[in-house]
PDB file of N, CA and C in Angstrom:
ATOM      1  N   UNK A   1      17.214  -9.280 -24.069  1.00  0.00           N
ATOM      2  CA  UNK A   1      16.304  -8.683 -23.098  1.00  0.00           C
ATOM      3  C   UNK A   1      15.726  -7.386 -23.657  1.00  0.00           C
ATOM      4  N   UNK A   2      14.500  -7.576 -23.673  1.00  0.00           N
ATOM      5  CA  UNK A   2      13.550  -5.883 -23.635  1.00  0.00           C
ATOM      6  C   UNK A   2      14.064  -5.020 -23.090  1.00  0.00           C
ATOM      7  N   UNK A   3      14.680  -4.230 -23.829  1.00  0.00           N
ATOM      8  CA  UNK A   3      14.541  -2.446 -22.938  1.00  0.00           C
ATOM      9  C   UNK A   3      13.236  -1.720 -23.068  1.00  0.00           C
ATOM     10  N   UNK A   4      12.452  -1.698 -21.500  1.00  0.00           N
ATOM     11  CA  UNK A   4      11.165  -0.954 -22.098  1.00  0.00           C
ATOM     12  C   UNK A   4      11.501   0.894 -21.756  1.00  0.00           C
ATOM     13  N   UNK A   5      10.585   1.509 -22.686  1.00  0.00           N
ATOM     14  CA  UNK A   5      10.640   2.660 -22.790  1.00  0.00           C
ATOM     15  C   UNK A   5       9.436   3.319 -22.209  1.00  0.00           C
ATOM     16  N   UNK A   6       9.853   5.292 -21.887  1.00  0.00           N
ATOM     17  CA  UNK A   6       8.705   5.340 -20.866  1.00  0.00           C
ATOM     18  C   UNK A   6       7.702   5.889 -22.237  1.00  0.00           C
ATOM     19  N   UNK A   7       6.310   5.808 -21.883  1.00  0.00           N
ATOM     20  CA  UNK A   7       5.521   6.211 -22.689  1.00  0.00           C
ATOM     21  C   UNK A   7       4.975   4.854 -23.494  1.00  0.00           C
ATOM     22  N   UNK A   8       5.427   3.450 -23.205  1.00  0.00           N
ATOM     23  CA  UNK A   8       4.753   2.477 -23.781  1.00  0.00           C
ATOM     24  C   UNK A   8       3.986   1.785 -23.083  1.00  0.00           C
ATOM     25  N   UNK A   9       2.927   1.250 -24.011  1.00  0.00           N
ATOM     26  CA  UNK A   9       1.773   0.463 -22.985  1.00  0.00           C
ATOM     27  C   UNK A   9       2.042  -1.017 -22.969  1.00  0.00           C
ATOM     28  N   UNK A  10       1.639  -1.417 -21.911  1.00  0.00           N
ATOM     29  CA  UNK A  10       2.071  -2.429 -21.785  1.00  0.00           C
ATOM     30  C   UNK A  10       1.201  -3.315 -20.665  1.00  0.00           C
ATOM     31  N   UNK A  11       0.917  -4.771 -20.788  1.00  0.00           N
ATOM     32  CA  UNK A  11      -0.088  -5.839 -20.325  1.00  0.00           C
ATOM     33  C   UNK A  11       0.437  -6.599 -19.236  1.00  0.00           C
ATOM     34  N   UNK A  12       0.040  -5.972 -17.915  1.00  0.00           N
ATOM     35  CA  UNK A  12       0.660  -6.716 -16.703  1.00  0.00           C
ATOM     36  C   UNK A  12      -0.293  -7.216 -15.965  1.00  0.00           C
ATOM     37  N   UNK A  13       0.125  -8.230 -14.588  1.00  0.00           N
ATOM     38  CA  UNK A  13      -1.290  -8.338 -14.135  1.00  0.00           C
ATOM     39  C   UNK A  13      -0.753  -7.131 -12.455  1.00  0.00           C
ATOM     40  N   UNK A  14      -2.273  -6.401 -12.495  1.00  0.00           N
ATOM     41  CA  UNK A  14      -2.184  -5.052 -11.759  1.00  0.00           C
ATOM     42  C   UNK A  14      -2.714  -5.330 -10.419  1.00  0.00           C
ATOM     43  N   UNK A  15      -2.001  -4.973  -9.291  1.00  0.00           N
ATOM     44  CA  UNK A  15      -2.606  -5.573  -8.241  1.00  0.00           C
ATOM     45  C   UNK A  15      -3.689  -4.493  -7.964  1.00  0.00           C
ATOM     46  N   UNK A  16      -5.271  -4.704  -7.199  1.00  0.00           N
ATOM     47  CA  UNK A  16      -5.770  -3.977  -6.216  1.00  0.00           C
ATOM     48  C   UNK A  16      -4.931  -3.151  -5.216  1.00  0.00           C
ATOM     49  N   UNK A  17      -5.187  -2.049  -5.029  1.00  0.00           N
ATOM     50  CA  UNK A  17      -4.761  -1.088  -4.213  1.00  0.00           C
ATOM     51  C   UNK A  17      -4.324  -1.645  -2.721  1.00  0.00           C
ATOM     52  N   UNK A  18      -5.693  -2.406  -2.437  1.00  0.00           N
ATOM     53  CA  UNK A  18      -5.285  -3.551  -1.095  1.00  0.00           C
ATOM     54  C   UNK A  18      -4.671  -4.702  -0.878  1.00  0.00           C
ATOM     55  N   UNK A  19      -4.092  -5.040  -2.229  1.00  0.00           N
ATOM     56  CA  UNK A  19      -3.614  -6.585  -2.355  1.00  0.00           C
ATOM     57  C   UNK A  19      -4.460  -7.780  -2.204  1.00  0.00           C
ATOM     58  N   UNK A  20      -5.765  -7.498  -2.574  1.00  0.00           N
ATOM     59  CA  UNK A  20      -7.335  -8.319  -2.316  1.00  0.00           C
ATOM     60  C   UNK A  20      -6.873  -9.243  -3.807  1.00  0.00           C
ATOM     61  N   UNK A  21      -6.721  -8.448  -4.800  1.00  0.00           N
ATOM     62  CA  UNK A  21      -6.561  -9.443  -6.066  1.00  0.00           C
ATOM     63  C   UNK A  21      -5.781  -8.661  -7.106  1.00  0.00           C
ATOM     64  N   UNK A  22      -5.159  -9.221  -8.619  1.00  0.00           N
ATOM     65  CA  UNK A  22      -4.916  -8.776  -9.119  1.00  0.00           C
ATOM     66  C   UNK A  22      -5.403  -9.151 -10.502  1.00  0.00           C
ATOM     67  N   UNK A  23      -5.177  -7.962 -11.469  1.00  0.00           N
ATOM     68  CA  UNK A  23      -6.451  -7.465 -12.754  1.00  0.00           C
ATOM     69  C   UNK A  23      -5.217  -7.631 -13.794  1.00  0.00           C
ATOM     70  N   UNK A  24      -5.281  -8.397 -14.752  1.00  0.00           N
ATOM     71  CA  UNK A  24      -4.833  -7.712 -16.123  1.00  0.00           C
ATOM     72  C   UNK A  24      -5.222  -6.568 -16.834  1.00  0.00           C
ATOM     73  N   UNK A  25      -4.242  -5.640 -16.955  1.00  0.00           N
ATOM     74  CA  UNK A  25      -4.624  -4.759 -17.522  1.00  0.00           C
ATOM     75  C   UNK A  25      -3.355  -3.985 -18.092  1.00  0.00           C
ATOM     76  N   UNK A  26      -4.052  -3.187 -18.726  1.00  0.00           N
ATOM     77  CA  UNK A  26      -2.599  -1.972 -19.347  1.00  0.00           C
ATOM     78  C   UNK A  26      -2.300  -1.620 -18.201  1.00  0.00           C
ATOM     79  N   UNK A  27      -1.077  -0.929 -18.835  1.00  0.00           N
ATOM     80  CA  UNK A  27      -0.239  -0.218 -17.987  1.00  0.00           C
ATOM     81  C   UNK A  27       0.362   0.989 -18.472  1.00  0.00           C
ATOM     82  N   UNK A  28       1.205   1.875 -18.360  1.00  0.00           N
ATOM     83  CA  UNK A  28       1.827   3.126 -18.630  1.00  0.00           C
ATOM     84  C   UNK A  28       3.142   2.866 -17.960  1.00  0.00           C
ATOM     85  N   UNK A  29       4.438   2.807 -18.741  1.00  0.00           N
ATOM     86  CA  UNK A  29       5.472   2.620 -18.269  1.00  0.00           C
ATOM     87  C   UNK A  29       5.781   4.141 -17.908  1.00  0.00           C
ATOM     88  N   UNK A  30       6.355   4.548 -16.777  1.00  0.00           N
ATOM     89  CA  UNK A  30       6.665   6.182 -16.761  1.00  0.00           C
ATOM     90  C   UNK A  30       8.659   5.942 -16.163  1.00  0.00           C
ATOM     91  N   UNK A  31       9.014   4.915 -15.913  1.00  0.00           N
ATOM     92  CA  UNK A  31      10.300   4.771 -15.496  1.00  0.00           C
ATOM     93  C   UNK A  31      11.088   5.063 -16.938  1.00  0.00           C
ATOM     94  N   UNK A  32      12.314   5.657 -16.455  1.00  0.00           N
ATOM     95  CA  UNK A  32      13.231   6.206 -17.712  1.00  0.00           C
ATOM     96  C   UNK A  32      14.187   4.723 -18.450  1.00  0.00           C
ATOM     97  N   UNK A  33      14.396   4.947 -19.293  1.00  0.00           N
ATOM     98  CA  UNK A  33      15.248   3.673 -20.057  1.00  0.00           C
ATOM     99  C   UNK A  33      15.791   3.531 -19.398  1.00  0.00           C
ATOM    100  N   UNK A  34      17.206   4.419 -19.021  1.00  0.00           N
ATOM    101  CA  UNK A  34      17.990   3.972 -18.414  1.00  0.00           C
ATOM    102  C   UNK A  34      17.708   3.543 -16.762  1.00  0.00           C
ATOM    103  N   UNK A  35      16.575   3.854 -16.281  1.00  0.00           N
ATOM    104  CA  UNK A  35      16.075   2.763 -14.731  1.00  0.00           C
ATOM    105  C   UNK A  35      16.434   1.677 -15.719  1.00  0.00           C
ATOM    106  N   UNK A  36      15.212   1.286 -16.731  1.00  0.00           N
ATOM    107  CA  UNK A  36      14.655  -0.274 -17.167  1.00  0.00           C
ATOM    108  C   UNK A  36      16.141  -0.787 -17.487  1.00  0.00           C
ATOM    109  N   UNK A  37      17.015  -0.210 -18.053  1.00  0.00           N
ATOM    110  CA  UNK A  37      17.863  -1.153 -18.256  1.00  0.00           C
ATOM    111  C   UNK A  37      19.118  -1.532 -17.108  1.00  0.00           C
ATOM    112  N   UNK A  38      18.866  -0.750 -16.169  1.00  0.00           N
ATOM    113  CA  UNK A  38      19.874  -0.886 -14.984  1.00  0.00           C
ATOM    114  C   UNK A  38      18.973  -1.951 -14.438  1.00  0.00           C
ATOM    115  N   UNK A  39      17.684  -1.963 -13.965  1.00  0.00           N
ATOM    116  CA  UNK A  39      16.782  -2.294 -13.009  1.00  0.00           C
ATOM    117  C   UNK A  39      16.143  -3.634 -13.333  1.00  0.00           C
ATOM    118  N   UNK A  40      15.914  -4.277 -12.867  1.00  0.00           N
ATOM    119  CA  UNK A  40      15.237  -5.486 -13.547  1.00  0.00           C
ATOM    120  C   UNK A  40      13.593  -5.361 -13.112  1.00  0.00           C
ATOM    121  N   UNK A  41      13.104  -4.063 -12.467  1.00  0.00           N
ATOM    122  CA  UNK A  41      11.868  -3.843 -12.421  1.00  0.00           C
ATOM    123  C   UNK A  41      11.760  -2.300 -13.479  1.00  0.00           C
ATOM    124  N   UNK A  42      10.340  -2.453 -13.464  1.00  0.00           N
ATOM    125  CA  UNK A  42       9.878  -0.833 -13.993  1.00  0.00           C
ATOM    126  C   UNK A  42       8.843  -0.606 -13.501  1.00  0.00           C
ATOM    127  N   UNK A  43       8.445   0.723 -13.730  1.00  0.00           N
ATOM    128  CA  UNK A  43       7.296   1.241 -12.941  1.00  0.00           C
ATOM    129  C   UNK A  43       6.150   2.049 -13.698  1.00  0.00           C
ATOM    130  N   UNK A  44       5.216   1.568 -13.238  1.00  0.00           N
ATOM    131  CA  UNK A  44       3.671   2.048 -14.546  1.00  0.00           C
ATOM    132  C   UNK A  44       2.982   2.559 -13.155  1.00  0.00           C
ATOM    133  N   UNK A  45       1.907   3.519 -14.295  1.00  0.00           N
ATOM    134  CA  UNK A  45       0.958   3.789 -13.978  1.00  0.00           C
ATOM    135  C   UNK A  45       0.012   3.011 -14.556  1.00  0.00           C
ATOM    136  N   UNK A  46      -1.540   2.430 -13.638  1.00  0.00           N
ATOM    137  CA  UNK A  46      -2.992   1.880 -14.052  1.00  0.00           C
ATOM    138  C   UNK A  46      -3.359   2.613 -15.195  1.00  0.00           C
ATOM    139  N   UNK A  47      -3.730   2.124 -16.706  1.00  0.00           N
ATOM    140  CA  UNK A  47      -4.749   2.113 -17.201  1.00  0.00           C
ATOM    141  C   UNK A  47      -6.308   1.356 -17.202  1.00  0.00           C
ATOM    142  N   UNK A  48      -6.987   2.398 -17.435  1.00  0.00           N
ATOM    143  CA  UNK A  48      -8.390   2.095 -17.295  1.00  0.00           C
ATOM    144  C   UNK A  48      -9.490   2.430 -18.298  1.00  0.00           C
ATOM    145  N   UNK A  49     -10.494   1.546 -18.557  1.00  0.00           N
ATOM    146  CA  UNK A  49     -11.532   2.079 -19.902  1.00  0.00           C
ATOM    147  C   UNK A  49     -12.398   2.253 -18.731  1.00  0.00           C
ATOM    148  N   UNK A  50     -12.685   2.217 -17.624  1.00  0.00           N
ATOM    149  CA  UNK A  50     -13.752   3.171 -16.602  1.00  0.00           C
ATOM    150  C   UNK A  50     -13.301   4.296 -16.752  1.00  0.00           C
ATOM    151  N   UNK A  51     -14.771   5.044 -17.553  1.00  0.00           N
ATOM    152  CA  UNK A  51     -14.673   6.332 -17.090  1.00  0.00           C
ATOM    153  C   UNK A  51     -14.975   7.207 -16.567  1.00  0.00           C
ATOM    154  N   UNK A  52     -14.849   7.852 -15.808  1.00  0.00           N
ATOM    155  CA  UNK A  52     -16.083   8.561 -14.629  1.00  0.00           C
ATOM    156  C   UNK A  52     -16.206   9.790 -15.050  1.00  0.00           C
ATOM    157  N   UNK A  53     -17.584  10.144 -14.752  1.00  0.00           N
ATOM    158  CA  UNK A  53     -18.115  11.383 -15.468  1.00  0.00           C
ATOM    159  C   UNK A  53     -17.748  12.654 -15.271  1.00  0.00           C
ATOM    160  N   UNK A  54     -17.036  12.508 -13.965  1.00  0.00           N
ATOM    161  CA  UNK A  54     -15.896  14.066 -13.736  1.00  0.00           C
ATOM    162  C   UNK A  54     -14.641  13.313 -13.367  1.00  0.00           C
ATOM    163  N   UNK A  55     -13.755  13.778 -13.826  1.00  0.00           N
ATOM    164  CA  UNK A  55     -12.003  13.393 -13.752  1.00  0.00           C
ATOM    165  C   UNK A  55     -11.608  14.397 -12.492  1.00  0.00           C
ATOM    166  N   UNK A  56     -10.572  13.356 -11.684  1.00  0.00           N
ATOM    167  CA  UNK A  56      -9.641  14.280 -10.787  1.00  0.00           C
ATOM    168  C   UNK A  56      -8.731  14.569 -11.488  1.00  0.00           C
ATOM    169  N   UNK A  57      -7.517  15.543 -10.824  1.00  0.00           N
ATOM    170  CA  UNK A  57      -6.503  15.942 -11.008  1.00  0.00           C
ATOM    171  C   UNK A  57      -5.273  14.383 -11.357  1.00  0.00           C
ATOM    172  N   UNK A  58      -5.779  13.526 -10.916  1.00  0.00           N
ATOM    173  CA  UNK A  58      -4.326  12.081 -11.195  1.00  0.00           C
ATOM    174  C   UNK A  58      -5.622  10.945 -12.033  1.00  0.00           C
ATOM    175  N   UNK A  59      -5.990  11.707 -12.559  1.00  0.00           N
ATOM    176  CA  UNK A  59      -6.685  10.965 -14.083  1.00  0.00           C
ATOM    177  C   UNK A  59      -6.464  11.390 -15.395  1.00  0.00           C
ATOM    178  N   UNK A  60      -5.936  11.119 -15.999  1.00  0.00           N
ATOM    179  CA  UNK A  60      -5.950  11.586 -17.687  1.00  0.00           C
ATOM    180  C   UNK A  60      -6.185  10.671 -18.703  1.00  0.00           C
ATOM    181  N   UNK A  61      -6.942  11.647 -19.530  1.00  0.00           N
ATOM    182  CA  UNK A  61      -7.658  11.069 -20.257  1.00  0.00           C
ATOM    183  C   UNK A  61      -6.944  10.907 -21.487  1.00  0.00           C
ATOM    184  N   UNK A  62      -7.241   9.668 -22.504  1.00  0.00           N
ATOM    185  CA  UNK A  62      -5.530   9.669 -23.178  1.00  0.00           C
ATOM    186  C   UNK A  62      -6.698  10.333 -24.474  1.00  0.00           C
ATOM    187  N   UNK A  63      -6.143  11.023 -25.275  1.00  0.00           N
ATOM    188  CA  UNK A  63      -7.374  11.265 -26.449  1.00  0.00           C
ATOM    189  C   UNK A  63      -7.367  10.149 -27.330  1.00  0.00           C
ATOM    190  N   UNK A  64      -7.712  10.487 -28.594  1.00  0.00           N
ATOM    191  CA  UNK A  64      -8.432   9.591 -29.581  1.00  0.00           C
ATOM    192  C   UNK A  64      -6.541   9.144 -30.025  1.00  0.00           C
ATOM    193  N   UNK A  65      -6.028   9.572 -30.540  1.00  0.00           N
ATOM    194  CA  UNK A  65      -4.517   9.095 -31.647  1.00  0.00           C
ATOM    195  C   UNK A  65      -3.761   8.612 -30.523  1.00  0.00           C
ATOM    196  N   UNK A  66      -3.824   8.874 -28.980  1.00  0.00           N
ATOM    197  CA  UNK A  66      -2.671   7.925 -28.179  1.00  0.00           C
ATOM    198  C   UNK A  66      -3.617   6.758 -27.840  1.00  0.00           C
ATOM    199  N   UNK A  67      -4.632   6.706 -27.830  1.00  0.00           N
ATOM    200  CA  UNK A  67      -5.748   5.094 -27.542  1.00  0.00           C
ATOM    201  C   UNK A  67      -5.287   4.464 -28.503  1.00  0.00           C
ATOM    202  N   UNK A  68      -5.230   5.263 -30.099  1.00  0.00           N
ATOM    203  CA  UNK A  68      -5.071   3.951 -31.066  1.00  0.00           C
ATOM    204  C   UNK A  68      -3.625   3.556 -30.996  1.00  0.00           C
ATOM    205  N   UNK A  69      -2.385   4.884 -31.064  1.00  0.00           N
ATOM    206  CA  UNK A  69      -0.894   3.703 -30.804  1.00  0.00           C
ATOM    207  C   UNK A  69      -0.681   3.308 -29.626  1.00  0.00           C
ATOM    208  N   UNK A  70      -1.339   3.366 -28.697  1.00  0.00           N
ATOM    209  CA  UNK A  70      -1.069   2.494 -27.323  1.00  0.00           C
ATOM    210  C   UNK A  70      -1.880   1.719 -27.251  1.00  0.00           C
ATOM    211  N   UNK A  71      -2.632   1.132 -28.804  1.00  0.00           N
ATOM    212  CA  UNK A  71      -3.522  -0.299 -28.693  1.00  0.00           C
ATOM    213  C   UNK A  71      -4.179  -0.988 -28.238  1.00  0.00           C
ATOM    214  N   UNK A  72      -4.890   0.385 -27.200  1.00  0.00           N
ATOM    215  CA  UNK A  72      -6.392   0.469 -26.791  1.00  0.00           C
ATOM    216  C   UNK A  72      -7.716   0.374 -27.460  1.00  0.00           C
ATOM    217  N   UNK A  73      -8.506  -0.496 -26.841  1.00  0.00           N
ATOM    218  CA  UNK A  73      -9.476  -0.892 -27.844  1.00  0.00           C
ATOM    219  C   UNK A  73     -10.509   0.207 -27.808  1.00  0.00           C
ATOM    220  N   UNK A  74     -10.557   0.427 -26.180  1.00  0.00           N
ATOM    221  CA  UNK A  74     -11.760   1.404 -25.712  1.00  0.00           C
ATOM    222  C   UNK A  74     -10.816   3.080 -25.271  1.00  0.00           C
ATOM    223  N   UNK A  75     -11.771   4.053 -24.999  1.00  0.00           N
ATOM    224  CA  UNK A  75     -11.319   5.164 -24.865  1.00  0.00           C
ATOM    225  C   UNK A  75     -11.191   4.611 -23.070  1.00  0.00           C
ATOM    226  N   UNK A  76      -9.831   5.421 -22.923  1.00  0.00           N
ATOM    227  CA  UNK A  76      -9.095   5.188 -21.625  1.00  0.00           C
ATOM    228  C   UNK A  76      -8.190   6.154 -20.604  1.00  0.00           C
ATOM    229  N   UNK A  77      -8.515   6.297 -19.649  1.00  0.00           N
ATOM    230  CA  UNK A  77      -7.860   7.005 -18.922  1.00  0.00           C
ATOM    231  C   UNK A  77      -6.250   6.135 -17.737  1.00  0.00           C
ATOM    232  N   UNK A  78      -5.455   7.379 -17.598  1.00  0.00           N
ATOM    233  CA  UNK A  78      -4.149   6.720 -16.964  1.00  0.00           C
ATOM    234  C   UNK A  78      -4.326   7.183 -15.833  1.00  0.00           C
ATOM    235  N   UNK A  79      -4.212   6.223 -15.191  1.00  0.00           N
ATOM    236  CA  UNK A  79      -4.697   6.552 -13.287  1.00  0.00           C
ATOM    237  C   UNK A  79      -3.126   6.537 -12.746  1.00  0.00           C
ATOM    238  N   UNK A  80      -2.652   8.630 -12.189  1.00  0.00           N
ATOM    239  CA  UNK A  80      -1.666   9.020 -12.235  1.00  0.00           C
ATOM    240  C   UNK A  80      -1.014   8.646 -10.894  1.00  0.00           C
ATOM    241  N   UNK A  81      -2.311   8.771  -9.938  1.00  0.00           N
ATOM    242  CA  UNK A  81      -2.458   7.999  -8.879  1.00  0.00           C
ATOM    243  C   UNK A  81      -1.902   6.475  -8.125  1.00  0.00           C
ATOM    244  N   UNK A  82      -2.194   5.430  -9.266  1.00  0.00           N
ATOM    245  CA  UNK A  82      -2.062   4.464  -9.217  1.00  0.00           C
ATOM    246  C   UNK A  82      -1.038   3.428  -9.792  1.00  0.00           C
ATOM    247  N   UNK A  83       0.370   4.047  -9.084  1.00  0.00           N
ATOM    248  CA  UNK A  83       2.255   4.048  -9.403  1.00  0.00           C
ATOM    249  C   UNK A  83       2.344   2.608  -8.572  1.00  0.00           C
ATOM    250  N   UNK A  84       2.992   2.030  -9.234  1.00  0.00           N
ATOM    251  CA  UNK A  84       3.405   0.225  -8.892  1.00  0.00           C
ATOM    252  C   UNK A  84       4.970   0.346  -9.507  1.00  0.00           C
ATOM    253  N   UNK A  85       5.618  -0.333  -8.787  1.00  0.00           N
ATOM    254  CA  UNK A  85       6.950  -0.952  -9.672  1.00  0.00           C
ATOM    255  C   UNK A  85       6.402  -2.508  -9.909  1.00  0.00           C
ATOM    256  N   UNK A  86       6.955  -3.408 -10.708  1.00  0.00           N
ATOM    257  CA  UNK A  86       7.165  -4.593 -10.803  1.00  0.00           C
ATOM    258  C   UNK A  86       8.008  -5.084 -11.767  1.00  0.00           C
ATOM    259  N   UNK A  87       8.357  -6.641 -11.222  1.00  0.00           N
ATOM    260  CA  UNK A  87       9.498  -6.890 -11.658  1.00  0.00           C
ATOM    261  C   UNK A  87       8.939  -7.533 -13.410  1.00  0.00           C
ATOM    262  N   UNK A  88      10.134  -6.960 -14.413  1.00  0.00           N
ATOM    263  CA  UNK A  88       9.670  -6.633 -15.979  1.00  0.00           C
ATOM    264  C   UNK A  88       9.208  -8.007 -16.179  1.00  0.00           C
ATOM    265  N   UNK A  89       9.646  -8.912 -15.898  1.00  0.00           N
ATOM    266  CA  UNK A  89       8.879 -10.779 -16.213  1.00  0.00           C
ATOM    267  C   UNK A  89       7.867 -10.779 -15.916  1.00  0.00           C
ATOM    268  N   UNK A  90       6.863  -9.835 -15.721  1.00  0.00           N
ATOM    269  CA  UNK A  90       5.596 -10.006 -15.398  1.00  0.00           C
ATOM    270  C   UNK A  90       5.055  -9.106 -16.883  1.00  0.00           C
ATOM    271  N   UNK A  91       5.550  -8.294 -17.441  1.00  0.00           N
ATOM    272  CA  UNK A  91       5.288  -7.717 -18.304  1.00  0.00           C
ATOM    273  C   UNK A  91       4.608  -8.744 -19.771  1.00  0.00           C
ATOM    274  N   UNK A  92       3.591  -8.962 -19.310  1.00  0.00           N
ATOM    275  CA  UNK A  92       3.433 -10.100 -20.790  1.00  0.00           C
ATOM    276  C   UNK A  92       3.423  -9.757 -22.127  1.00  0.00           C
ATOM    277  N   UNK A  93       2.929  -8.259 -22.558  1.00  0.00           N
ATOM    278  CA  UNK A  93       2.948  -8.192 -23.654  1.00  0.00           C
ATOM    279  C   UNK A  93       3.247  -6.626 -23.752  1.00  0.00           C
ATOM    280  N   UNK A  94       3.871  -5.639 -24.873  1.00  0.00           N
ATOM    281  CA  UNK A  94       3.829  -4.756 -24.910  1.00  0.00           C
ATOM    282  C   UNK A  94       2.650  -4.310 -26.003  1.00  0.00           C
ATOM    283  N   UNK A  95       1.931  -3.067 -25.891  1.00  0.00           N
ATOM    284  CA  UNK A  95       0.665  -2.430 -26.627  1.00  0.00           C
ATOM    285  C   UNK A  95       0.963  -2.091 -27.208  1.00  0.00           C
ATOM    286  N   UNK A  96       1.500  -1.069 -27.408  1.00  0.00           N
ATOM    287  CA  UNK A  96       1.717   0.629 -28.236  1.00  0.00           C
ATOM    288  C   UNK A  96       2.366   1.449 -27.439  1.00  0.00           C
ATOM    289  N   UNK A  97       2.141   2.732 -27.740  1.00  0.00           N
ATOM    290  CA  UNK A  97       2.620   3.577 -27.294  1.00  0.00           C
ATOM    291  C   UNK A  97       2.193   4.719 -27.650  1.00  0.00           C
ATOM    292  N   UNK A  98       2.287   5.651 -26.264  1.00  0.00           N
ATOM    293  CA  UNK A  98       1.343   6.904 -26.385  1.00  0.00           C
ATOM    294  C   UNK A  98       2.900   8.087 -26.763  1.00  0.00           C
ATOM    295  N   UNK A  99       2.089   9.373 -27.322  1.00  0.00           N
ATOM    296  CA  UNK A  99       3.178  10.402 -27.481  1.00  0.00           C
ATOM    297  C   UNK A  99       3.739  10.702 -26.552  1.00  0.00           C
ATOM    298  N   UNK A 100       5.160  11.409 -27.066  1.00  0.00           N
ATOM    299  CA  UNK A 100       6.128  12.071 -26.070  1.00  0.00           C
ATOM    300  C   UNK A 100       4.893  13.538 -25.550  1.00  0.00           C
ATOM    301  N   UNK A 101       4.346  14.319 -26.248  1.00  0.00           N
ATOM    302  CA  UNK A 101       3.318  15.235 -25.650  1.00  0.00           C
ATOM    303  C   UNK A 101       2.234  15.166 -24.117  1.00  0.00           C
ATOM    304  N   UNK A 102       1.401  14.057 -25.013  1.00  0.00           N
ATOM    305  CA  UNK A 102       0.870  13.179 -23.621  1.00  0.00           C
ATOM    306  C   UNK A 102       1.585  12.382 -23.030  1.00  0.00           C
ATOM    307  N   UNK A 103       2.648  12.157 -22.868  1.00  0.00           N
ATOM    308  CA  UNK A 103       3.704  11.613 -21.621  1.00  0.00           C
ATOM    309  C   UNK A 103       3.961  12.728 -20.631  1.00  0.00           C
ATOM    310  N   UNK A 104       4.366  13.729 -21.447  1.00  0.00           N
ATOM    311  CA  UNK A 104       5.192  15.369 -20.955  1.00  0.00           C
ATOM    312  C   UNK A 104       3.984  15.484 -19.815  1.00  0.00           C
ATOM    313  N   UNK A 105       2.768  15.476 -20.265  1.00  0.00           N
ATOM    314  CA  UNK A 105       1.371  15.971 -19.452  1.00  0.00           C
ATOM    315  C   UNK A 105       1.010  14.913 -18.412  1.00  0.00           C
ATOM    316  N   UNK A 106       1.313  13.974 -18.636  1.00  0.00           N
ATOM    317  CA  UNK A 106       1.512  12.505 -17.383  1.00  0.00           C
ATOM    318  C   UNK A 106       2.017  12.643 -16.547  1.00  0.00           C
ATOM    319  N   UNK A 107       3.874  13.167 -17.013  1.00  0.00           N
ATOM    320  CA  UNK A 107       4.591  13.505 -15.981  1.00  0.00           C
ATOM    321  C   UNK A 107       4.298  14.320 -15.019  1.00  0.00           C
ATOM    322  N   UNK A 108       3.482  15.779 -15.511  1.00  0.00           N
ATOM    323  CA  UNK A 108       3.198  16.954 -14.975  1.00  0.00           C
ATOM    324  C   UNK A 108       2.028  16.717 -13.614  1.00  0.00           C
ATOM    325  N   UNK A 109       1.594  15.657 -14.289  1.00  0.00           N
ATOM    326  CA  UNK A 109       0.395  15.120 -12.925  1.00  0.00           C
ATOM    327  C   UNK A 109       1.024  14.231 -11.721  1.00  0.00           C
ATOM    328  N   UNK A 110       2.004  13.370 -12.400  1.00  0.00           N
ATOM    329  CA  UNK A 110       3.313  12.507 -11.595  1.00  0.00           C
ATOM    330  C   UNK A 110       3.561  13.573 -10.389  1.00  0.00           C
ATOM    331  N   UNK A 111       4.637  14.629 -10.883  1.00  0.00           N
ATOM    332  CA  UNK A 111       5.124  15.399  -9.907  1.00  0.00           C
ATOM    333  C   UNK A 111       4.095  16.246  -8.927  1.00  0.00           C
ATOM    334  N   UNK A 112       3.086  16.873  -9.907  1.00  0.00           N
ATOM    335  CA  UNK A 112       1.662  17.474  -8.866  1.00  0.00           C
ATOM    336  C   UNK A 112       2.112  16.487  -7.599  1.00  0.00           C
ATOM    337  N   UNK A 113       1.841  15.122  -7.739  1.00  0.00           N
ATOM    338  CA  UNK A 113       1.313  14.068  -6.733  1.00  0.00           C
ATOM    339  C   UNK A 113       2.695  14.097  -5.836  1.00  0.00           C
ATOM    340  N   UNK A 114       3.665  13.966  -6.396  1.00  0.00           N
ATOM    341  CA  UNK A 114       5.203  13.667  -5.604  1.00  0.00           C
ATOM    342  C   UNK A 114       5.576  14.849  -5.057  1.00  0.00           C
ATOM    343  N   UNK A 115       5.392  16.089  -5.220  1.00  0.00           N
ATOM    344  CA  UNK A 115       6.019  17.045  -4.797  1.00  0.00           C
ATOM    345  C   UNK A 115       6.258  17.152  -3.598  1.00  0.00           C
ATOM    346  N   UNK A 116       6.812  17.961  -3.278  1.00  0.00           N
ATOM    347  CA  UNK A 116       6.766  18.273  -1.015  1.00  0.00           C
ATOM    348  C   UNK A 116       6.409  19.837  -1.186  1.00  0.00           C
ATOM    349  N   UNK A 117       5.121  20.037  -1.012  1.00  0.00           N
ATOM    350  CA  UNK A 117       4.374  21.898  -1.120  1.00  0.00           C
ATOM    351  C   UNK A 117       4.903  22.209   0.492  1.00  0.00           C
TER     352      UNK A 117
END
């Protein structure tokens, strides 16, 4: 069995926000090893090659060297916003993987969103 790690990309199919349909697409694993290997789910954030011409605060933009090891074809943003668990057998393929740096800065938008102000 795969142990997935956080900071790797990875090819799931992503549901709509409304449960209308669901998209293949990357993903951003942000769950810690040790969830994935206790858990038989993990949990990503949406990647996306839409890019909109002003970014919110739960968008990041991955730069040029984490697109190419997270085996993105197009320049892409991680929608910080857009947190799913699912169960890892849906995981069809793993990408790449982005740095521990731009993970650190993922997280930092994660908690923005989770906090209790």
């Amino acid at each position: 069995m795969t142990i997935f790690k956080p900071g790797e990309v990875v090819l799931v199919p992503f549901p709509f926000t409304d449960w209308s349909n669901l998209k293949q697409r990357p993903a951003l694993i942000i769950s810690s090893q040790n969830f994935n290997r206790r858990q038989s789910d993990v949990i990503l954030c949406a990647i996306t090659s839409h890019i909109p011409e002003k970014f919110s605060p739960e968008e990041y933009f991955l730069p040029k060297t984490d697109q190419i090891s997270a085996g993105l074809l197009k320049p892409s943003i991680v929608k910080i916003g857009k947190i799913i668990t699912l169960n890892q057998t849906l995981v069809r393929k793993t990408l790449g993987k982005i740095s521990k740096n731009t993970l650190r800065e993922i997280f930092k938008g994660v908690y923005q969103i989770l906090k209790n102000e």
